[in-house]
PDB file of N, CA and C in Angstrom:
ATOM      1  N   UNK A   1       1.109 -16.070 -15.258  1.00  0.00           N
ATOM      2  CA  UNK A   1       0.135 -15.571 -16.193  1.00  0.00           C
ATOM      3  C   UNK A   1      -0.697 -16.747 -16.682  1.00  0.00           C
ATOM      4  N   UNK A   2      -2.128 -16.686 -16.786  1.00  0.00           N
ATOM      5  CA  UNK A   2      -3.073 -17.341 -17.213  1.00  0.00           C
ATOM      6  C   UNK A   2      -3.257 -16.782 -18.780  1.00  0.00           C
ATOM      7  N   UNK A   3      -3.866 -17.584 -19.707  1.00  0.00           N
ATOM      8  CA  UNK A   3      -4.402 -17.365 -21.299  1.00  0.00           C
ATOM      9  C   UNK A   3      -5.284 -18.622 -21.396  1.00  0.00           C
ATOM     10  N   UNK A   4      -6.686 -17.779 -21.855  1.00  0.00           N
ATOM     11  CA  UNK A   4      -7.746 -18.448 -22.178  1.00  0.00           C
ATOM     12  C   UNK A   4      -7.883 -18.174 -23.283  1.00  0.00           C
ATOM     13  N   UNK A   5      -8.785 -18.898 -24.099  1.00  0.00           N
ATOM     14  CA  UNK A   5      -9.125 -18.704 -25.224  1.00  0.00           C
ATOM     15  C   UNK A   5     -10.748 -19.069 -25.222  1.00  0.00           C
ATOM     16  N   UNK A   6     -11.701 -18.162 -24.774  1.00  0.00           N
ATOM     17  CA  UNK A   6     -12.808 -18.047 -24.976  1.00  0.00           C
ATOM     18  C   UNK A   6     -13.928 -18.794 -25.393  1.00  0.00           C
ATOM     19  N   UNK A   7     -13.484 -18.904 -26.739  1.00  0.00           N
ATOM     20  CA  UNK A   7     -13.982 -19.998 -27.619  1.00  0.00           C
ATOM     21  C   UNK A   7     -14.139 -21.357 -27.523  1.00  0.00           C
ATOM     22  N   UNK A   8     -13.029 -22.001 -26.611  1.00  0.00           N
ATOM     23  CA  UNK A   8     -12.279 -23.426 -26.561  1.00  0.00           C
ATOM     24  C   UNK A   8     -12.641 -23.962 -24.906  1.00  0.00           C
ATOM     25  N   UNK A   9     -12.511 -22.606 -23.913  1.00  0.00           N
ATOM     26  CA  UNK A   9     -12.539 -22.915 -22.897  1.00  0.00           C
ATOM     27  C   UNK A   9     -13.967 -23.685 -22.457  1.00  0.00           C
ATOM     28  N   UNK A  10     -13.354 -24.472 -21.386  1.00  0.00           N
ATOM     29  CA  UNK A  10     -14.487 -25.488 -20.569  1.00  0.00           C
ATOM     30  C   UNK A  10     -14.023 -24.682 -18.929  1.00  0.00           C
ATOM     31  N   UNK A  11     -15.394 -25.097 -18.831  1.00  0.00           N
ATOM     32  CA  UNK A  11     -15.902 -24.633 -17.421  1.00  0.00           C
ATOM     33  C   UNK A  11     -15.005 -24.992 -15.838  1.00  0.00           C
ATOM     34  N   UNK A  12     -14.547 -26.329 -16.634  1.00  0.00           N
ATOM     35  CA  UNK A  12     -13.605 -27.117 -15.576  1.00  0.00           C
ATOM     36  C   UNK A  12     -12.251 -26.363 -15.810  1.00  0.00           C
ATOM     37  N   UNK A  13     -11.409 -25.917 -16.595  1.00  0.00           N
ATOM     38  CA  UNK A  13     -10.878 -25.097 -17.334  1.00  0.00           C
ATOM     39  C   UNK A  13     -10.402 -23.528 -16.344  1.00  0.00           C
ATOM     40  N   UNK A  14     -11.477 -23.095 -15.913  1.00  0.00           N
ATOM     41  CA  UNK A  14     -11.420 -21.720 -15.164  1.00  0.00           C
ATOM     42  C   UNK A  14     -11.244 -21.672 -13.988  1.00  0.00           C
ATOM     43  N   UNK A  15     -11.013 -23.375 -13.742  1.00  0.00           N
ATOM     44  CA  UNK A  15     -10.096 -23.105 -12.354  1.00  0.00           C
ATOM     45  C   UNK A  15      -9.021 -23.391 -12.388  1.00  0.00           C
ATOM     46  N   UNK A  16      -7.656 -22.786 -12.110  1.00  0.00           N
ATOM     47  CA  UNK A  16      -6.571 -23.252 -12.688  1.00  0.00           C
ATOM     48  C   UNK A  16      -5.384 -22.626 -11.474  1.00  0.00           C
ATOM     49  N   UNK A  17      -4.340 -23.212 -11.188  1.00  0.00           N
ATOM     50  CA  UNK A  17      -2.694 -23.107 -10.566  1.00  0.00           C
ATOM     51  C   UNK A  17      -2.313 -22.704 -11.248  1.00  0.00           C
ATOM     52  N   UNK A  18      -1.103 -21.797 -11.273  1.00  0.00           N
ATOM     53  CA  UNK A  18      -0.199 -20.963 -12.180  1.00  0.00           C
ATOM     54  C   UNK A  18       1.415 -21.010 -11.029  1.00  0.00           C
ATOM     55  N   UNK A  19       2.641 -21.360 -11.086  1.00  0.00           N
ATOM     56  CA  UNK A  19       3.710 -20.983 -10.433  1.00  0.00           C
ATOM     57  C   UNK A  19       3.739 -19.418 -10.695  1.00  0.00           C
ATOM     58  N   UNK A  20       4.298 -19.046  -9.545  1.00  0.00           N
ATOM     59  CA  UNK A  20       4.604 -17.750  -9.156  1.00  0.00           C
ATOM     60  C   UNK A  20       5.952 -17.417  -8.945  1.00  0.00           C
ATOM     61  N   UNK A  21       6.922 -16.539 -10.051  1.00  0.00           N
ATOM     62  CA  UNK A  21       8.309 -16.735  -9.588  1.00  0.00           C
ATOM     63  C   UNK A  21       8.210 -15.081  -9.569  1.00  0.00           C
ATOM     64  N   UNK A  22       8.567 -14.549  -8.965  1.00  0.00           N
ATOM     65  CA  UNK A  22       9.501 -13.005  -8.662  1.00  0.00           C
ATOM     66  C   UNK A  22      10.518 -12.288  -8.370  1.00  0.00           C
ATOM     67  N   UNK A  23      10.978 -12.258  -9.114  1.00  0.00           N
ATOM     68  CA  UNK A  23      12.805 -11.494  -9.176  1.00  0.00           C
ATOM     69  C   UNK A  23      13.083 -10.121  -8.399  1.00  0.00           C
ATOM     70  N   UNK A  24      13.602  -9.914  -6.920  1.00  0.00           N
ATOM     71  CA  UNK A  24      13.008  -8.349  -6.228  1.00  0.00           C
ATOM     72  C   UNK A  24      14.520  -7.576  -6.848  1.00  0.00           C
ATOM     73  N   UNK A  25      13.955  -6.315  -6.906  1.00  0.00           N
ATOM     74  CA  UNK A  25      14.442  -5.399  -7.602  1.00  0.00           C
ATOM     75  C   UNK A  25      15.518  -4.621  -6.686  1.00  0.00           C
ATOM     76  N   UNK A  26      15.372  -4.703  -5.541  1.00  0.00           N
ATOM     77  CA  UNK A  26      15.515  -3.444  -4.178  1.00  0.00           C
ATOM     78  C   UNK A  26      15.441  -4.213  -2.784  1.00  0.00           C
ATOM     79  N   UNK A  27      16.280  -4.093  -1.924  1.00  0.00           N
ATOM     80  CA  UNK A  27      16.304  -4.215  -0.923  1.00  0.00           C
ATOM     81  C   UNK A  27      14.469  -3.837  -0.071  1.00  0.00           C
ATOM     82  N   UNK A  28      13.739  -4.224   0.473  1.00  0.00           N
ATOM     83  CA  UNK A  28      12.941  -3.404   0.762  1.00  0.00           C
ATOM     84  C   UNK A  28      12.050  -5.173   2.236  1.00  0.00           C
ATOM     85  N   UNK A  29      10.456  -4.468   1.846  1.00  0.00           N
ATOM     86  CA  UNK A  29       9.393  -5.811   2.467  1.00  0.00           C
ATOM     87  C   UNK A  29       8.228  -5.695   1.223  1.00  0.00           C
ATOM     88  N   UNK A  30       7.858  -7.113   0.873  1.00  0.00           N
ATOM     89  CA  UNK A  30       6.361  -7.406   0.213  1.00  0.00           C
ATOM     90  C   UNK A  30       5.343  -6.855   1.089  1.00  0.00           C
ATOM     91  N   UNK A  31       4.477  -6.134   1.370  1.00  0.00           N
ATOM     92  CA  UNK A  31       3.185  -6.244   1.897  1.00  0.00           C
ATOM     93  C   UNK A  31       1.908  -6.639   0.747  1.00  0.00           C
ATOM     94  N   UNK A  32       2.055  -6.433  -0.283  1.00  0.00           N
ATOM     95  CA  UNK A  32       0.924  -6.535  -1.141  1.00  0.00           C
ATOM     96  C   UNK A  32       1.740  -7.142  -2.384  1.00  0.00           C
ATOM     97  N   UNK A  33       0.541  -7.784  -3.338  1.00  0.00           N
ATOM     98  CA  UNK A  33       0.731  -7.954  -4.587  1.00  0.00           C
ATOM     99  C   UNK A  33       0.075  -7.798  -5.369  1.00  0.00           C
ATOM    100  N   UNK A  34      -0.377  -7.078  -6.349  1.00  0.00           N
ATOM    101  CA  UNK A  34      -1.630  -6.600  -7.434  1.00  0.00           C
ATOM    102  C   UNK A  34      -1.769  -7.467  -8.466  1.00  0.00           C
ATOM    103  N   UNK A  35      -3.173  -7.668  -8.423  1.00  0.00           N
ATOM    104  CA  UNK A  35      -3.007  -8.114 -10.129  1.00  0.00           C
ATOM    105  C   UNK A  35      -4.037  -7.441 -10.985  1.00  0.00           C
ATOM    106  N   UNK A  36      -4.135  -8.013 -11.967  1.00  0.00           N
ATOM    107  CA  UNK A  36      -5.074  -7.249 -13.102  1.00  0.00           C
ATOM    108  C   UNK A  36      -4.874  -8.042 -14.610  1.00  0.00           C
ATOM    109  N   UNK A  37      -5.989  -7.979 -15.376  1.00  0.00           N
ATOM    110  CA  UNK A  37      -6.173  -8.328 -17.026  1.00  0.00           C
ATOM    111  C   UNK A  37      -5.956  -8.018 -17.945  1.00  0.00           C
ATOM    112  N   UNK A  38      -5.515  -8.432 -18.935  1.00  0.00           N
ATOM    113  CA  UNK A  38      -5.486  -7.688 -20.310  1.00  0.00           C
ATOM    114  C   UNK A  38      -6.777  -8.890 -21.049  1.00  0.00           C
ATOM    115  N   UNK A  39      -7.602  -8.203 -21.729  1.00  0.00           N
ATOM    116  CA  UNK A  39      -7.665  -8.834 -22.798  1.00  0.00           C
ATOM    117  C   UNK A  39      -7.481  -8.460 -24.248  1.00  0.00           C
ATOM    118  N   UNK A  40      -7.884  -9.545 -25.092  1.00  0.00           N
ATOM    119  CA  UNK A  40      -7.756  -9.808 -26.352  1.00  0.00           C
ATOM    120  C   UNK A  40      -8.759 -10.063 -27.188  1.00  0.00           C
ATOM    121  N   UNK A  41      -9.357  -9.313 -27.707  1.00  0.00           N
ATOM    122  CA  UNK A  41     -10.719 -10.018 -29.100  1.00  0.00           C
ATOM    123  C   UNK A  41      -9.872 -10.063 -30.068  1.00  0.00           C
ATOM    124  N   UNK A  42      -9.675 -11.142 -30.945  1.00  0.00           N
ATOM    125  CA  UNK A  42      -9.493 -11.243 -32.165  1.00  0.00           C
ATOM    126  C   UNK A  42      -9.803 -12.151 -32.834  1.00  0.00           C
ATOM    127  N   UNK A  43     -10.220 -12.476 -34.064  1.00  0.00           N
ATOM    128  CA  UNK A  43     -10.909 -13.194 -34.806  1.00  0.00           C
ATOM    129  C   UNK A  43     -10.134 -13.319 -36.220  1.00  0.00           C
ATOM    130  N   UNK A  44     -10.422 -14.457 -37.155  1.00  0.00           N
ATOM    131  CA  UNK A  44      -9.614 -14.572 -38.362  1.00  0.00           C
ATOM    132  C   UNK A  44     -10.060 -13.159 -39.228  1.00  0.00           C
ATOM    133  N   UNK A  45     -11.188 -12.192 -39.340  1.00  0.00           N
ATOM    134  CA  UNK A  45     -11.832 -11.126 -40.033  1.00  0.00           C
ATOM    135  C   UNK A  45     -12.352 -10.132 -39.081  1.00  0.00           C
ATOM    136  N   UNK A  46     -11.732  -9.866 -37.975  1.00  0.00           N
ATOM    137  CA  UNK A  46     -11.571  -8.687 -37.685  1.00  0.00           C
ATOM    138  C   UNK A  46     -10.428  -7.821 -36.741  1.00  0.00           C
ATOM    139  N   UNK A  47     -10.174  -6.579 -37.063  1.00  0.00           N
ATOM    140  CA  UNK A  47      -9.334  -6.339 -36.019  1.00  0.00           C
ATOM    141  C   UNK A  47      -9.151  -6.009 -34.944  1.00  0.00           C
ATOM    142  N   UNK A  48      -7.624  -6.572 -34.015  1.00  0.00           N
ATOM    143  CA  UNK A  48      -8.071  -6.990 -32.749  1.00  0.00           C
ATOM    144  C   UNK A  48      -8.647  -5.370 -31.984  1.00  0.00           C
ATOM    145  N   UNK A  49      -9.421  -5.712 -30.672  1.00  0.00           N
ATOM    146  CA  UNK A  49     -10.329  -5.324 -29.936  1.00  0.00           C
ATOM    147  C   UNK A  49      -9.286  -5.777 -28.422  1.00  0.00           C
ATOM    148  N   UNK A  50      -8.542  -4.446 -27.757  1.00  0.00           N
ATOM    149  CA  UNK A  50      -8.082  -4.928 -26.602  1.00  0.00           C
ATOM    150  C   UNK A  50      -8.359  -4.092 -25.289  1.00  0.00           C
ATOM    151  N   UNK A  51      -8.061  -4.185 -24.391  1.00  0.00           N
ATOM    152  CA  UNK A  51      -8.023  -3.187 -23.217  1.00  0.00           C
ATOM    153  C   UNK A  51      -6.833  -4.118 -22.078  1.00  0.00           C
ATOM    154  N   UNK A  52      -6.723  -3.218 -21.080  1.00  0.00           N
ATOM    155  CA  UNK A  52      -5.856  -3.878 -20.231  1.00  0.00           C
ATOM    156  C   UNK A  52      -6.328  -3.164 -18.706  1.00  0.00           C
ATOM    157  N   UNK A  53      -6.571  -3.855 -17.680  1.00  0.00           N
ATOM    158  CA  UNK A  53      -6.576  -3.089 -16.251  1.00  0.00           C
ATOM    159  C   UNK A  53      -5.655  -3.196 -15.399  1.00  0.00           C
ATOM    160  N   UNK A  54      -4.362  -3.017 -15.980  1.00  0.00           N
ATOM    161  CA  UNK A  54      -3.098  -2.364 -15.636  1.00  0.00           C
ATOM    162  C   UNK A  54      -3.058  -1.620 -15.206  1.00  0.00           C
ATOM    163  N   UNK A  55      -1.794  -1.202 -14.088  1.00  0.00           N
ATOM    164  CA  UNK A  55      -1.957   0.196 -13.630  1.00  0.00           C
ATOM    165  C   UNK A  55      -1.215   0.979 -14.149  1.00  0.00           C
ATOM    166  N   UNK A  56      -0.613   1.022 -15.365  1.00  0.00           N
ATOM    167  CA  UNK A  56      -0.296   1.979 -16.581  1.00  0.00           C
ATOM    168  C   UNK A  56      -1.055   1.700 -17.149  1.00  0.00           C
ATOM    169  N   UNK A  57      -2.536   1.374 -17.688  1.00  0.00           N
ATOM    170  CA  UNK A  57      -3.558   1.575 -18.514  1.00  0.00           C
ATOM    171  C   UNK A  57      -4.169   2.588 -18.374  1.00  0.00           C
ATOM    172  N   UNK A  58      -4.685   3.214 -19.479  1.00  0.00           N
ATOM    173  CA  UNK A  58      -5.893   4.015 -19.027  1.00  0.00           C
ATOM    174  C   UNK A  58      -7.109   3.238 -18.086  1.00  0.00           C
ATOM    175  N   UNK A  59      -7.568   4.105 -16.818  1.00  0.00           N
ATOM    176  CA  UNK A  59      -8.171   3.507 -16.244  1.00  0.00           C
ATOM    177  C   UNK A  59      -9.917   2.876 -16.874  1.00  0.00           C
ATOM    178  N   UNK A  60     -10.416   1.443 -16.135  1.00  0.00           N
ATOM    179  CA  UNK A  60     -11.419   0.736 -16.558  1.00  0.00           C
ATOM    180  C   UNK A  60     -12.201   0.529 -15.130  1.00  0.00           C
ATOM    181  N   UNK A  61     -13.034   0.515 -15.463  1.00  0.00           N
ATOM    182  CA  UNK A  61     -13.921  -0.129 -14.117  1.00  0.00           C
ATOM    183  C   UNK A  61     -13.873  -0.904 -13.469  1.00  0.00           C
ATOM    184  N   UNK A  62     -12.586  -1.867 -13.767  1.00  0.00           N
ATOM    185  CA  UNK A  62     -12.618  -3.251 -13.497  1.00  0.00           C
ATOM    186  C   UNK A  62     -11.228  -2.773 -12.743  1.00  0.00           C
ATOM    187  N   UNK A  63     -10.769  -1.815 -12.717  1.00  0.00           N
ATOM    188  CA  UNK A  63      -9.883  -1.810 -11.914  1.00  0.00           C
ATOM    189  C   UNK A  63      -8.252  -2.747 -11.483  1.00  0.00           C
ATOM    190  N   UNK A  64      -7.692  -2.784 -10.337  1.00  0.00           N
ATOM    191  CA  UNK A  64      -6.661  -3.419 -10.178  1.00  0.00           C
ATOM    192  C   UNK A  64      -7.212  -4.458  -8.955  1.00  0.00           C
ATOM    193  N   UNK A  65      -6.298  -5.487  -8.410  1.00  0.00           N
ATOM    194  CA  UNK A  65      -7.073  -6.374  -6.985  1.00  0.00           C
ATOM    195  C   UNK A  65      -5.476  -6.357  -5.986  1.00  0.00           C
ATOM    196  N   UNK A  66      -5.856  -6.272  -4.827  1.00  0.00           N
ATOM    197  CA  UNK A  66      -4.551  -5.566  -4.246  1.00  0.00           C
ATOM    198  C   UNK A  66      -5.007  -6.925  -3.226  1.00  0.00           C
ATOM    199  N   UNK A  67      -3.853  -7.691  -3.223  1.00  0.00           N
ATOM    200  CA  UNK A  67      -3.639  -9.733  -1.954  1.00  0.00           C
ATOM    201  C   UNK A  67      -2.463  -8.624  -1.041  1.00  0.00           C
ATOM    202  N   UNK A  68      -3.054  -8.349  -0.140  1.00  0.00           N
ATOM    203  CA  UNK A  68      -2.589  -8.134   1.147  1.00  0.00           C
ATOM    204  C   UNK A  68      -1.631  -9.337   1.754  1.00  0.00           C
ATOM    205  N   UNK A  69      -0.499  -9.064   1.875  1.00  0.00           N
ATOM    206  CA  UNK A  69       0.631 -10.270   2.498  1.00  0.00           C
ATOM    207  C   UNK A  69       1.090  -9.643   4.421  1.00  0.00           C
ATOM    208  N   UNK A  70       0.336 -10.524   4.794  1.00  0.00           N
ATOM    209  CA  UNK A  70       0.254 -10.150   6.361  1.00  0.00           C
ATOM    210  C   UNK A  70       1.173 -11.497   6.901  1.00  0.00           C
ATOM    211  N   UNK A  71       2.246 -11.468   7.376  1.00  0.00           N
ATOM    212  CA  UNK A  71       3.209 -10.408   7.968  1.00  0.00           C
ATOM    213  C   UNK A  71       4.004 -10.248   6.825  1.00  0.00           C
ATOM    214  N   UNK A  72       4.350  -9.247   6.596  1.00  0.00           N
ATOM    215  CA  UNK A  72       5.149  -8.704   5.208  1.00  0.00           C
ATOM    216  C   UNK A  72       6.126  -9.866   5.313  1.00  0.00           C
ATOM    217  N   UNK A  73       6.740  -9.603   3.843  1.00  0.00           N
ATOM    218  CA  UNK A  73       7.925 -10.920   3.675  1.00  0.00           C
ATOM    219  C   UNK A  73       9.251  -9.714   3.344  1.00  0.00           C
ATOM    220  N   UNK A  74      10.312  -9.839   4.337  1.00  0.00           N
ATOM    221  CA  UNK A  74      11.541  -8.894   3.873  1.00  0.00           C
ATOM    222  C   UNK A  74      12.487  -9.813   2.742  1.00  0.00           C
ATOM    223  N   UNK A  75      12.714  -8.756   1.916  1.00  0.00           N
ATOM    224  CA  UNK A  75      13.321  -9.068   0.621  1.00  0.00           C
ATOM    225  C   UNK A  75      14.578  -8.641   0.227  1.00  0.00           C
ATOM    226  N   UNK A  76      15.760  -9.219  -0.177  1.00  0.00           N
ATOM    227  CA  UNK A  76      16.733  -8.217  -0.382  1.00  0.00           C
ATOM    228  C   UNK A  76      17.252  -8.350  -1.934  1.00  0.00           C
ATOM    229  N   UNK A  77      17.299  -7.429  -2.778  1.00  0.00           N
ATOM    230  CA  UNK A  77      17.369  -7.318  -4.256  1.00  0.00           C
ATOM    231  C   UNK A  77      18.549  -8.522  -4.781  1.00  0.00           C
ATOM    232  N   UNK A  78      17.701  -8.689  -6.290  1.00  0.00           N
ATOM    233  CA  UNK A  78      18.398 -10.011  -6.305  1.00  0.00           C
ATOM    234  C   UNK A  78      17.388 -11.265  -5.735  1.00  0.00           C
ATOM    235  N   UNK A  79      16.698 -11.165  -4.485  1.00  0.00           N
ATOM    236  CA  UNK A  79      16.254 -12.606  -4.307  1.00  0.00           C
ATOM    237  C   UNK A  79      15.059 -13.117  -5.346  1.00  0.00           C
ATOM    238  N   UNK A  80      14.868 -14.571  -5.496  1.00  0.00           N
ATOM    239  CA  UNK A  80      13.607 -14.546  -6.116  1.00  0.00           C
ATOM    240  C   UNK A  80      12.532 -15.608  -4.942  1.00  0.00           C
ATOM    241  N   UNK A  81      11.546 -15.163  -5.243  1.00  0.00           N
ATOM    242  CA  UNK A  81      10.758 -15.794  -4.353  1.00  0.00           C
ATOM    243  C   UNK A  81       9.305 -16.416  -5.290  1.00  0.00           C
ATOM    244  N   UNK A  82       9.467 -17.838  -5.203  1.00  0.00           N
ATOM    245  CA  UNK A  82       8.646 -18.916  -5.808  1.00  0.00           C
ATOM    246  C   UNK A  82       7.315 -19.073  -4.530  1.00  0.00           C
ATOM    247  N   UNK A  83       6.594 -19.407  -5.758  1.00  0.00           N
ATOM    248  CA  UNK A  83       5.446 -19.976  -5.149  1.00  0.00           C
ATOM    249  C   UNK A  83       3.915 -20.227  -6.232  1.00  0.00           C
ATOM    250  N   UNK A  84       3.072 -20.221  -5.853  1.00  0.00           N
ATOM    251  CA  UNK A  84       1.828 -20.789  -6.551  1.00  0.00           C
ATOM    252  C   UNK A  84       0.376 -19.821  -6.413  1.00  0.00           C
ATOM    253  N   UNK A  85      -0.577 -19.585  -7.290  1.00  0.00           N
ATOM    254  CA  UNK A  85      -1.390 -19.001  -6.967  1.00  0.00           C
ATOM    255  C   UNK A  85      -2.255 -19.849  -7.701  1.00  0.00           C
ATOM    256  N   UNK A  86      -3.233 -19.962  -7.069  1.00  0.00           N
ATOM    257  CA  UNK A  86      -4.628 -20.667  -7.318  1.00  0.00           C
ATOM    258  C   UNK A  86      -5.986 -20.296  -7.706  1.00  0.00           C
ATOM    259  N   UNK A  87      -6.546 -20.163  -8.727  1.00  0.00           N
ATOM    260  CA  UNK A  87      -7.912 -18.986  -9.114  1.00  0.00           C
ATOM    261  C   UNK A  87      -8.860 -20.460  -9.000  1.00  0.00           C
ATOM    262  N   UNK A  88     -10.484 -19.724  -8.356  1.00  0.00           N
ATOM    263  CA  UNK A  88     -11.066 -21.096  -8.699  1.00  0.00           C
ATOM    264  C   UNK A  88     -12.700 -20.095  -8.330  1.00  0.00           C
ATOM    265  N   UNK A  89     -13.637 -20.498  -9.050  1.00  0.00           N
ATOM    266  CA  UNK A  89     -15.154 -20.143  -8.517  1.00  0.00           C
ATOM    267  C   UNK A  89     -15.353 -20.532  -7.219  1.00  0.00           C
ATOM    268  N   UNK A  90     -16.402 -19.137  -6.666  1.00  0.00           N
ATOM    269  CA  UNK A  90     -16.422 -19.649  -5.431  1.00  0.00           C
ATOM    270  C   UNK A  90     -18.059 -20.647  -5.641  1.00  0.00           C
ATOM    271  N   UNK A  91     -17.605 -21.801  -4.743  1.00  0.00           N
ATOM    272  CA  UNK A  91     -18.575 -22.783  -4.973  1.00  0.00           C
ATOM    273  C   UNK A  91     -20.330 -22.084  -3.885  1.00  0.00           C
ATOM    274  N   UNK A  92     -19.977 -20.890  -3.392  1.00  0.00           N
ATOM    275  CA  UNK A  92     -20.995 -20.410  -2.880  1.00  0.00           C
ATOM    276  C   UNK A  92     -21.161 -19.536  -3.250  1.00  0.00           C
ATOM    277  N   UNK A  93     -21.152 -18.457  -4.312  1.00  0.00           N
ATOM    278  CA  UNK A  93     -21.204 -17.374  -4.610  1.00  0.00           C
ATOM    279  C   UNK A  93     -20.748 -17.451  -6.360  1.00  0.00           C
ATOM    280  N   UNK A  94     -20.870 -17.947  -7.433  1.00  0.00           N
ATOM    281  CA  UNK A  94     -20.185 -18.258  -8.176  1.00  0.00           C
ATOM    282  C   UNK A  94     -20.341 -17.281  -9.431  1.00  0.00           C
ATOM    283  N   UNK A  95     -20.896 -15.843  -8.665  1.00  0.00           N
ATOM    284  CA  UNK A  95     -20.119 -14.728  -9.142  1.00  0.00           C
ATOM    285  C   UNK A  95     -18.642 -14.117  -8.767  1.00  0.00           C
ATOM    286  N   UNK A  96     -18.203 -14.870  -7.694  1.00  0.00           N
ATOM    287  CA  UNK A  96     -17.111 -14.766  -7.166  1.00  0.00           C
ATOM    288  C   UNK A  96     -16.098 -15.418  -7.126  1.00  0.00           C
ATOM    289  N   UNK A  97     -14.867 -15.298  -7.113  1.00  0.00           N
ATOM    290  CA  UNK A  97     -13.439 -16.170  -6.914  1.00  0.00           C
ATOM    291  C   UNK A  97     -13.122 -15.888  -6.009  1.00  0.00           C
ATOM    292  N   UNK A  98     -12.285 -17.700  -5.382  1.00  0.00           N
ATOM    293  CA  UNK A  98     -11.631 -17.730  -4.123  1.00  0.00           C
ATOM    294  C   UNK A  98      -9.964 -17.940  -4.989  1.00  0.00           C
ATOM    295  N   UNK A  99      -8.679 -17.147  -4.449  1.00  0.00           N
ATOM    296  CA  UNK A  99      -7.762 -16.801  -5.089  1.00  0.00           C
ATOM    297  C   UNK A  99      -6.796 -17.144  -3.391  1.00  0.00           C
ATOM    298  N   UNK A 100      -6.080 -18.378  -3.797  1.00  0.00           N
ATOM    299  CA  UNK A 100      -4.874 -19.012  -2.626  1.00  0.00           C
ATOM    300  C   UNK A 100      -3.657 -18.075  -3.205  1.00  0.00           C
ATOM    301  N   UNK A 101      -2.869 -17.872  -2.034  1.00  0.00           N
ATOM    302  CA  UNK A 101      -1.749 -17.385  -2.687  1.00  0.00           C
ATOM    303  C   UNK A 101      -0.676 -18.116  -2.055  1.00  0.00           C
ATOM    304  N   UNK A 102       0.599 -18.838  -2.272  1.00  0.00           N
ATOM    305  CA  UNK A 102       1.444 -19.295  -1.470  1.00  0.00           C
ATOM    306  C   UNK A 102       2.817 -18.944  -1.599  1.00  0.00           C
ATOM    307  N   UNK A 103       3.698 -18.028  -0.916  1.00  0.00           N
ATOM    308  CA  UNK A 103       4.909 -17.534  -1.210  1.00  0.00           C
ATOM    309  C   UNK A 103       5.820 -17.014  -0.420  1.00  0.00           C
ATOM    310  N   UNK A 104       6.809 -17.493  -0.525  1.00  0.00           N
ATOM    311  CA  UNK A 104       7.997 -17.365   0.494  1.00  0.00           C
ATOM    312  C   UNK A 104       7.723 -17.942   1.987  1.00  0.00           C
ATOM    313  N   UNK A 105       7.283 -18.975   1.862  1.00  0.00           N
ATOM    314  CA  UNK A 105       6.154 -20.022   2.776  1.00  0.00           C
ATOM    315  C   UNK A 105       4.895 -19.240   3.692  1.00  0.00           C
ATOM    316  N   UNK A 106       4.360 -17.948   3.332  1.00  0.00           N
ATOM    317  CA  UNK A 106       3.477 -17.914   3.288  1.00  0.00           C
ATOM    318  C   UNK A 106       1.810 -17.935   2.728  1.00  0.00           C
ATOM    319  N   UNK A 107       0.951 -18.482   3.406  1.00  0.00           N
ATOM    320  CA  UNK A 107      -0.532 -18.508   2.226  1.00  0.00           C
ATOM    321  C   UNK A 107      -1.194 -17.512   2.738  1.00  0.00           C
ATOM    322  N   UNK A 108      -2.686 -17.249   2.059  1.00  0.00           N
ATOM    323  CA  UNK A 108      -3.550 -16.333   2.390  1.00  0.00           C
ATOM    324  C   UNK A 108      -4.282 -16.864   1.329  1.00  0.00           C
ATOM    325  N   UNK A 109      -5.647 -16.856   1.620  1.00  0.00           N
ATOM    326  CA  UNK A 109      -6.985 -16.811   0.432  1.00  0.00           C
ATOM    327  C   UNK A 109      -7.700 -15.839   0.354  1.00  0.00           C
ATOM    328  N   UNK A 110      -8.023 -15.424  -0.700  1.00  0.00           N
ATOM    329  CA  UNK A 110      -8.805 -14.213  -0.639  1.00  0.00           C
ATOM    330  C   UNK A 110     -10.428 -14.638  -1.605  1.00  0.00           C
ATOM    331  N   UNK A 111     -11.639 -13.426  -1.203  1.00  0.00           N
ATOM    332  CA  UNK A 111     -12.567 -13.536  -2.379  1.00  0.00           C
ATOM    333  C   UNK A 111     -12.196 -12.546  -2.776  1.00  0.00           C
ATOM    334  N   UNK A 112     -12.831 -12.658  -3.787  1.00  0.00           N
ATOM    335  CA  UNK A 112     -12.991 -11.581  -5.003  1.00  0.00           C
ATOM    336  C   UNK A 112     -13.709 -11.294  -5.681  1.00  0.00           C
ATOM    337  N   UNK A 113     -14.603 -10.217  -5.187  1.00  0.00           N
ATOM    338  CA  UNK A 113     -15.584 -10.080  -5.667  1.00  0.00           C
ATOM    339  C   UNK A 113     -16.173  -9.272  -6.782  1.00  0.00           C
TER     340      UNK A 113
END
């Protein structure tokens, strides 16, 4: 999980590594991993202002982002599987993010547009 703080943040700032740890629940295979936002408005004089694009949220436009893991990774409950994910502007498109994913020694990059 990433936390910005709006106010404070620098530009250099919004590109950032995060470790990735996951505890599997069930015998099964990874093919995908989702993510999605919550935010937060709050201020010392007013009250907070949130939403979330969770997929138990009420739905938002902004939706969920589904990292396709090609060749699936088989998992058996109980394992945890480490690794790193990488958010960064894309330096050609910089309405867009390029998003590394690295886990259970596989990578993949994705945009995101």
């Amino acid at each position: 999980m990433q936390m910005f703080d709006i106010s404070e943040i620098t530009l250099k700032e919004l590109d950032y590594r995060v470790p990735v740890s996951l505890t599997i629940t069930e015998d099964g295979f990874i093919t995908a991993l989702v993510g999605y936002f919550d935010v937060i408005f709050d201020g010392p004089n007013m009250n907070p202002v949130t939403f979330s694009t969770g997929p138990l949220s009420t739905p938002t436009h902004w939706k969920q982002t589904v990292f396709l893991i090609d060749p699936e990774i088989p998992v058996k409950k109980d394992d945890v599987l480490t690794g790193t994910l990488t958010c960064m502007k894309n330096r050609k498109s910089p309405r867009t993010l390029v998003v590394q994913l690295t886990i259970a020694d596989r990578f993949a990059s994705y945009i995101i547009e």
